[in-house]
C-alpha atoms as a PDB file:
ATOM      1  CA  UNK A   1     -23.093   6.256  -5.506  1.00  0.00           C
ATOM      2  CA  UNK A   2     -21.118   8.440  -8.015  1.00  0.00           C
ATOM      3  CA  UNK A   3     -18.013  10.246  -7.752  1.00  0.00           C
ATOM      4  CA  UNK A   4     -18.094  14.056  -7.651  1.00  0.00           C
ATOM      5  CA  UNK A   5     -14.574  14.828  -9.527  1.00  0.00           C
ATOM      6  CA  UNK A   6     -12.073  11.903 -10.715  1.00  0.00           C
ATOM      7  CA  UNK A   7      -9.352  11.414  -8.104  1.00  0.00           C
ATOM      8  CA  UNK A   8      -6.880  12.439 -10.962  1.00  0.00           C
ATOM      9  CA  UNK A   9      -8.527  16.247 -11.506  1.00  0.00           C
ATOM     10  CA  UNK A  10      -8.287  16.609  -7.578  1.00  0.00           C
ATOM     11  CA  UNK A  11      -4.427  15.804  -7.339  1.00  0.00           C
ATOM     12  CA  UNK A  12      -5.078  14.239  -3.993  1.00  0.00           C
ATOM     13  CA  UNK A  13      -2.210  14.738  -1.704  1.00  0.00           C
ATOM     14  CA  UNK A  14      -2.344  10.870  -0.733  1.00  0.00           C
ATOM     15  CA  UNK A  15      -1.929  10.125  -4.298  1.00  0.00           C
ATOM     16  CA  UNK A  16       0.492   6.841  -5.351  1.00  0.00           C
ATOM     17  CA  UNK A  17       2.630   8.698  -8.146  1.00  0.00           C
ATOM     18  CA  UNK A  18       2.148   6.453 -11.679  1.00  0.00           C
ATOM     19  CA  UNK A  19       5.960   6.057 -11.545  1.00  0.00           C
ATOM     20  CA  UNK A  20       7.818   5.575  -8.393  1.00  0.00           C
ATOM     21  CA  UNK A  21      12.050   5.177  -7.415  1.00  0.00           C
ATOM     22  CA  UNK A  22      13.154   3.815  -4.219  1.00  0.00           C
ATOM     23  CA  UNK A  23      14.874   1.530  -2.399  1.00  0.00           C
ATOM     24  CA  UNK A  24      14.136  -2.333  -2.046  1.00  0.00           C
ATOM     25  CA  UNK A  25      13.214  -3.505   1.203  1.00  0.00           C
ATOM     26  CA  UNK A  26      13.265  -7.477   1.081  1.00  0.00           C
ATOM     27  CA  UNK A  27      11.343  -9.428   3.060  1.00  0.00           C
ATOM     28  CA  UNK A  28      10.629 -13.267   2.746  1.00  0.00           C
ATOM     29  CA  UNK A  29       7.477 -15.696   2.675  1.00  0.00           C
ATOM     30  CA  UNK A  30       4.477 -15.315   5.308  1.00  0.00           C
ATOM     31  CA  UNK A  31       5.364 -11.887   7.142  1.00  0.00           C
ATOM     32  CA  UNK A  32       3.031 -11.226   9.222  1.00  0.00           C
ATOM     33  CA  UNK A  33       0.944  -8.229  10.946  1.00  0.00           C
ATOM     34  CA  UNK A  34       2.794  -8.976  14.226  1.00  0.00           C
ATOM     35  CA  UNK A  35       6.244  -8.534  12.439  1.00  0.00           C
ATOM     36  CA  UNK A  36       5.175  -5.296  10.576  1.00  0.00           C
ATOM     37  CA  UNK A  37       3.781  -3.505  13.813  1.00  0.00           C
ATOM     38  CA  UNK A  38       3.895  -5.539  17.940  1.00  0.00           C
ATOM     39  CA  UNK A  39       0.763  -5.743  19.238  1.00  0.00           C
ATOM     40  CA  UNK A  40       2.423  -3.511  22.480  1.00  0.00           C
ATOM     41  CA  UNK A  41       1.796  -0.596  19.563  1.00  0.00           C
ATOM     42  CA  UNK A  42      -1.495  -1.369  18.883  1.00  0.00           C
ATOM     43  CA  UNK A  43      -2.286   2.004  21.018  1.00  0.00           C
ATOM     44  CA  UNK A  44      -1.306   3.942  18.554  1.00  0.00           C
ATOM     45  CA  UNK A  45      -3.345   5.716  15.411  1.00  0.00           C
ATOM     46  CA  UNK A  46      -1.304   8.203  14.080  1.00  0.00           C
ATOM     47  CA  UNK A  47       0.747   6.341  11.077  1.00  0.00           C
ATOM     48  CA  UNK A  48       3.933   8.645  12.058  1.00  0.00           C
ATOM     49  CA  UNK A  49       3.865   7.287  15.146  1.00  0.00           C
ATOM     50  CA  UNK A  50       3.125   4.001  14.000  1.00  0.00           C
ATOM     51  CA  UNK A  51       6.203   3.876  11.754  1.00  0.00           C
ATOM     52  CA  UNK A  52       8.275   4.696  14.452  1.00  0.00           C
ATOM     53  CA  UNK A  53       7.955   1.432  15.640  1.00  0.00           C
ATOM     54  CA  UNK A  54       7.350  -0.797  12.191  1.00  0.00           C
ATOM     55  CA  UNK A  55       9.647  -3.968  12.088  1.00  0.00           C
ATOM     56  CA  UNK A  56      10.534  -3.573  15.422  1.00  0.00           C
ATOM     57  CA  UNK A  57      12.044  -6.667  16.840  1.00  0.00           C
ATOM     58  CA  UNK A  58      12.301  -8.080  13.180  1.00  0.00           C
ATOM     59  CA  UNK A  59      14.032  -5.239  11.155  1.00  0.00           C
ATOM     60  CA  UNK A  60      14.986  -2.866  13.573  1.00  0.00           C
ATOM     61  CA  UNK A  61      17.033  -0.548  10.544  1.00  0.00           C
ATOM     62  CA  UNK A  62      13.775  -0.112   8.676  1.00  0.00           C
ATOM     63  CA  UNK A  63      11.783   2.380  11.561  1.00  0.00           C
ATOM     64  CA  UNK A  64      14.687   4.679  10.727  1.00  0.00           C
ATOM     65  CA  UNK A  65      16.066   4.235   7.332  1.00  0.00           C
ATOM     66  CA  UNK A  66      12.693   3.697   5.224  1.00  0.00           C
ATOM     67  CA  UNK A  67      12.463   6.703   2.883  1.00  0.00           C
ATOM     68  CA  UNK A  68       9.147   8.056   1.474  1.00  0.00           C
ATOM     69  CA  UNK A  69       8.970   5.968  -2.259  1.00  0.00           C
ATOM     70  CA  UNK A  70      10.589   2.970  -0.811  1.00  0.00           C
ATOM     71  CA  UNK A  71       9.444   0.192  -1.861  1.00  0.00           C
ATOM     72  CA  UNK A  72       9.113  -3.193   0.404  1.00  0.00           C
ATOM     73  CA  UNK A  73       9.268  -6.215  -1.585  1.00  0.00           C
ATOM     74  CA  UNK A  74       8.858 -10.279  -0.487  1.00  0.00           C
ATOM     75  CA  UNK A  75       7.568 -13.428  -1.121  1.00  0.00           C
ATOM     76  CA  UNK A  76       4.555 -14.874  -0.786  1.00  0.00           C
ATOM     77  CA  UNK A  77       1.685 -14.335   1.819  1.00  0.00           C
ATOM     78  CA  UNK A  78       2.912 -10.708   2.898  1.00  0.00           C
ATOM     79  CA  UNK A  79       0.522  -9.587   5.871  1.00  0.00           C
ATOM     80  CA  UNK A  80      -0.669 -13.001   7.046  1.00  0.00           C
ATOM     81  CA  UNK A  81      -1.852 -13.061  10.432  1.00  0.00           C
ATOM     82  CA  UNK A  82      -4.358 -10.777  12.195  1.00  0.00           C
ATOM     83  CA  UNK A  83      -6.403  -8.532  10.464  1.00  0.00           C
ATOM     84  CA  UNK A  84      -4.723  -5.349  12.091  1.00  0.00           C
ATOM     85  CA  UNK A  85      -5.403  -2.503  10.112  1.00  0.00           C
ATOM     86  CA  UNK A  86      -2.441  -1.031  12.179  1.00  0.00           C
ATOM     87  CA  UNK A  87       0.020  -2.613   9.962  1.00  0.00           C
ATOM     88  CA  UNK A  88      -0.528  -0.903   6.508  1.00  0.00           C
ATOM     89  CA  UNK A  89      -0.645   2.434   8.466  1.00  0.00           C
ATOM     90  CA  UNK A  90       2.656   2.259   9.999  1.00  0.00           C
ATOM     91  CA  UNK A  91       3.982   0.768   6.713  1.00  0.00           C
ATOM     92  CA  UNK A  92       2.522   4.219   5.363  1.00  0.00           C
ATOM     93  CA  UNK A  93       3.405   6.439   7.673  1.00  0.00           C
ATOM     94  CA  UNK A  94       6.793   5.339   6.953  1.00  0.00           C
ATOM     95  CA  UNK A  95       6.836   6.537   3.438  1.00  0.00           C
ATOM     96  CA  UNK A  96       5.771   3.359   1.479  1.00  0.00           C
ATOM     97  CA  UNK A  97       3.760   3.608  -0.847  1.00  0.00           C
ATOM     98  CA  UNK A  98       3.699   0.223  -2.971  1.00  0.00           C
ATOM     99  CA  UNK A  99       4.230  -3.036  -1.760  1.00  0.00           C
ATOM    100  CA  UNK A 100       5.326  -5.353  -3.969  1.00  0.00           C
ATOM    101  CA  UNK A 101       4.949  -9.666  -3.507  1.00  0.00           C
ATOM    102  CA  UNK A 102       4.147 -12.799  -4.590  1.00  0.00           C
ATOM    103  CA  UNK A 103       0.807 -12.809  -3.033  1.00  0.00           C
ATOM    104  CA  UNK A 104      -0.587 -11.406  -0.473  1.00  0.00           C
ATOM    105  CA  UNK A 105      -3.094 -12.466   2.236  1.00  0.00           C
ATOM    106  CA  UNK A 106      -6.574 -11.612   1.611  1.00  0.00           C
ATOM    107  CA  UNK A 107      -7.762  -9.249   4.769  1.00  0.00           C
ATOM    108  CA  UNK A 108      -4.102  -7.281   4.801  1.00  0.00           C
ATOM    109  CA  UNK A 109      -4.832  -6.391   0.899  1.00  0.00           C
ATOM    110  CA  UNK A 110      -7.419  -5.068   1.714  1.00  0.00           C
ATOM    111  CA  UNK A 111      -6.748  -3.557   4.445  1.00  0.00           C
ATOM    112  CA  UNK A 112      -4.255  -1.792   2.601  1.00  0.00           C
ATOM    113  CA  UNK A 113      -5.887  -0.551   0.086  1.00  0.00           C
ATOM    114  CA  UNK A 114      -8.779   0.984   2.170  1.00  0.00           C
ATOM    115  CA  UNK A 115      -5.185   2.612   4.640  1.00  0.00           C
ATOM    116  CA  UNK A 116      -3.960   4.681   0.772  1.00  0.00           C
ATOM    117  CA  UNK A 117      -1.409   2.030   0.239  1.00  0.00           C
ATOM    118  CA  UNK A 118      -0.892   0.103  -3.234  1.00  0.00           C
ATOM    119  CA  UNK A 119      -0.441  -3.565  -3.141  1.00  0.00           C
ATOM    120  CA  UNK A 120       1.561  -5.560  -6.353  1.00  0.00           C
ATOM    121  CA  UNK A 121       1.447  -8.555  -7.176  1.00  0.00           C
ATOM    122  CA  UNK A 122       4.752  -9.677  -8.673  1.00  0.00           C
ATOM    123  CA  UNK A 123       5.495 -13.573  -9.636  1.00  0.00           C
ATOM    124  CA  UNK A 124       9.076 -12.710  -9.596  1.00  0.00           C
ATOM    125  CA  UNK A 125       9.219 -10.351  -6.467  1.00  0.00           C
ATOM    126  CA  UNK A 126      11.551 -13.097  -4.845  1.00  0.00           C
ATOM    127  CA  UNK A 127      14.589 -12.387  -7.288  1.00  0.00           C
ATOM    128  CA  UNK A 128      14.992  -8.648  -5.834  1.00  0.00           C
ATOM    129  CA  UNK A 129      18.124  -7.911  -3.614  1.00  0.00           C
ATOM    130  CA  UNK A 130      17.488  -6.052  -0.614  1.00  0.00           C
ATOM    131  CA  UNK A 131      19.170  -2.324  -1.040  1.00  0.00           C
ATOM    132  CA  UNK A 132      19.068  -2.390  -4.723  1.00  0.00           C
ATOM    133  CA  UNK A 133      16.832   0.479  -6.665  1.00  0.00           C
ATOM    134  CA  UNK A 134      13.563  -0.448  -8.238  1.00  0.00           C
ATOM    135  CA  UNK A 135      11.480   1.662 -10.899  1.00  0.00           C
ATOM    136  CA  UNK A 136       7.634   0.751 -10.649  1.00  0.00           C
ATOM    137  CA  UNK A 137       5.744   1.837 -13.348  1.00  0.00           C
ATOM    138  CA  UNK A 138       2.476   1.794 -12.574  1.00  0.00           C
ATOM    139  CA  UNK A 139       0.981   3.089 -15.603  1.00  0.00           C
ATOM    140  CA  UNK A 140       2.805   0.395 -17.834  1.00  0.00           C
ATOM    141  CA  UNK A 141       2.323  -2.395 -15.005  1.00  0.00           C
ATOM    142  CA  UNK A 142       6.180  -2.789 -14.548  1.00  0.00           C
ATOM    143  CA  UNK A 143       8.750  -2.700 -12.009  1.00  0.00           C
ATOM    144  CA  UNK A 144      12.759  -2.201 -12.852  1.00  0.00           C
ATOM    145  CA  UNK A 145      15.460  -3.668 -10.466  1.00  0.00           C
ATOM    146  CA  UNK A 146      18.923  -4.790 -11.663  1.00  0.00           C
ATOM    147  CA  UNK A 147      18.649  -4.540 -14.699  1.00  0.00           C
ATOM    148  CA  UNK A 148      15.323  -6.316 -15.122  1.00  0.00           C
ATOM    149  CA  UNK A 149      11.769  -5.908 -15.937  1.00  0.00           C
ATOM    150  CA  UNK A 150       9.038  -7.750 -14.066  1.00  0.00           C
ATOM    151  CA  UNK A 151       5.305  -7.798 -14.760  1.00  0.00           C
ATOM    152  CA  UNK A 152       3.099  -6.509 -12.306  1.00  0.00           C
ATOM    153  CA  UNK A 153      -0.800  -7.966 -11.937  1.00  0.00           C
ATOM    154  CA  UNK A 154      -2.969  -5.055 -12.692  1.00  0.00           C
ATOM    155  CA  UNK A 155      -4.463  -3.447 -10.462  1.00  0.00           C
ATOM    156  CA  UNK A 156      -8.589  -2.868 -10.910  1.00  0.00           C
ATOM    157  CA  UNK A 157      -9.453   0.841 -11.826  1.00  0.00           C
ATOM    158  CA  UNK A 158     -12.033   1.068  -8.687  1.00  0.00           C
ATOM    159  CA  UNK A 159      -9.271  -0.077  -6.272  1.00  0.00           C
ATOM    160  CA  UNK A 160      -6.541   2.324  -7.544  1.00  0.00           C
ATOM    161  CA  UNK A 161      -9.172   5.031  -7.081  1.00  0.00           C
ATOM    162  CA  UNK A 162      -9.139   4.662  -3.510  1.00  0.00           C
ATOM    163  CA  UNK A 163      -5.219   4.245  -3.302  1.00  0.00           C
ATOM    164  CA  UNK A 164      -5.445   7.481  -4.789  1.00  0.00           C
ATOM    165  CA  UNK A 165      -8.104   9.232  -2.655  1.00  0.00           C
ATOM    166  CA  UNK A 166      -5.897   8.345   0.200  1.00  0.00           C
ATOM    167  CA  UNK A 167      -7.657   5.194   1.149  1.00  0.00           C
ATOM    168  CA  UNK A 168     -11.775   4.797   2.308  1.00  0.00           C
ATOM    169  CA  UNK A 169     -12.563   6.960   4.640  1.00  0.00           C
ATOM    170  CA  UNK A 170     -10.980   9.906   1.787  1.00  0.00           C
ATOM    171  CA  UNK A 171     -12.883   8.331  -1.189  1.00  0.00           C
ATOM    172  CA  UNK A 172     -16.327   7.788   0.670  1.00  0.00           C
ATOM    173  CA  UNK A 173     -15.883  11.846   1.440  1.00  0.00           C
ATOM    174  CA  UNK A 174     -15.995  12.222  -2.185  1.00  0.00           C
ATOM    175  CA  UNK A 175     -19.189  10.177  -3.000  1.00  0.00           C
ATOM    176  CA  UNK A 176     -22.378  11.951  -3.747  1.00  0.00           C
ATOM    177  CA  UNK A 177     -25.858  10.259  -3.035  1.00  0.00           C
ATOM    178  CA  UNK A 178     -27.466   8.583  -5.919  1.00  0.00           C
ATOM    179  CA  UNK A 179     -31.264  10.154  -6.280  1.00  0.00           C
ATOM    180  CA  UNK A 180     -33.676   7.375  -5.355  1.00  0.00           C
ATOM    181  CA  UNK A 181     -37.344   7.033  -6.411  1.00  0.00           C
ATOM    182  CA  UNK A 182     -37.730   7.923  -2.692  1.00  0.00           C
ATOM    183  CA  UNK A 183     -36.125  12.184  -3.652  1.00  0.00           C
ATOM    184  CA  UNK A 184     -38.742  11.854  -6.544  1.00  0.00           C
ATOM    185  CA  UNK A 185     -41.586  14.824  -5.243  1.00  0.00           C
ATOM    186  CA  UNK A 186     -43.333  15.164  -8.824  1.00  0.00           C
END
């Protein structure tokens, strides 16, 4: 299938800006979908309403003190567990739009990526302080925190695409069919 505009010419609203301020949210190794959102939430759909409730339990200042451009930073494994798509929602509707770790699990990355939200992969994520500022850079790969430049894994150009879209479900509505042999009439 083939793209009707480029994501860029649009200027999708969902759009991950190419550089991005905010505050550090740390978080440690293996933190999992359970932690992000309780399964008692699991009810909900609407990402705002979803947020309301994101590290409940575990982080109960985040619900109301994450600020859209935050960025949530930790270790390794980040989203381990079930494969809840609930858990990148409320982590969006909560005004993130990167996360940035040491690895990630496999089915939350992508889970996140088809929700709008940007995934990093940072070897040195674990030497950010919680509260401090960080500058990612997405355009040079980078991210800025006290002082210090760290090297972000790129991120593949189709993937980024629907980050930018907004996530699938937005970048599927902006696929055209491919003519087939089968459209052929002549």
């Amino acid at each position: 299938m083939a793209r009707k505009t480029s994501v860029r010419e649009e200027k999708v609203a969902g759009q991950v800006p190419g550089l991005l301020t905010g505050r550090v949210w740390r978080f440690g190794d293996d933190v999992d979908t359970d932690a992000i959102i309780p399964g008692r939430f699991l009810t909900l759909y609407d990402p705002a309403e979803l947020a309301k409730h994101a590290f409940e339990g575990t982080r109960d200042d985040f619900a109301g003190g994450a600020k859209k451009g935050d960025v949530i930073v930790a270790g390794t494994n980040f989203g381990c567990g079930s494969s809840r798509e609930h858990a990148p929602l409320a982590l969006k509707g909560a005004g993130i739009r990167v996360i940035v770790a040491a690895s990630f699990a496999r089915i939350f990355y992508r889970n996140a990526i088809n929700s709008g939200l940007l995934p990093l992969v940072c070897k040195g994520a674990a030497e950010l302080r919680d509260g401090e500022t960080a500058e990612v850079d997405l355009e040079a790969g980078t991210l800025t925190a006290g002082g210090k430049l760290y090297e972000l894994e790129p991120v593949p150009a189709f993937l980024r695409e629907i980050v930018d879209a907004g996530g699938l479900v937005e970048y599927a509505r902006g696929l055209s069919e491919v003519r087939t042999c089968r459209d052929n009439t002549t």
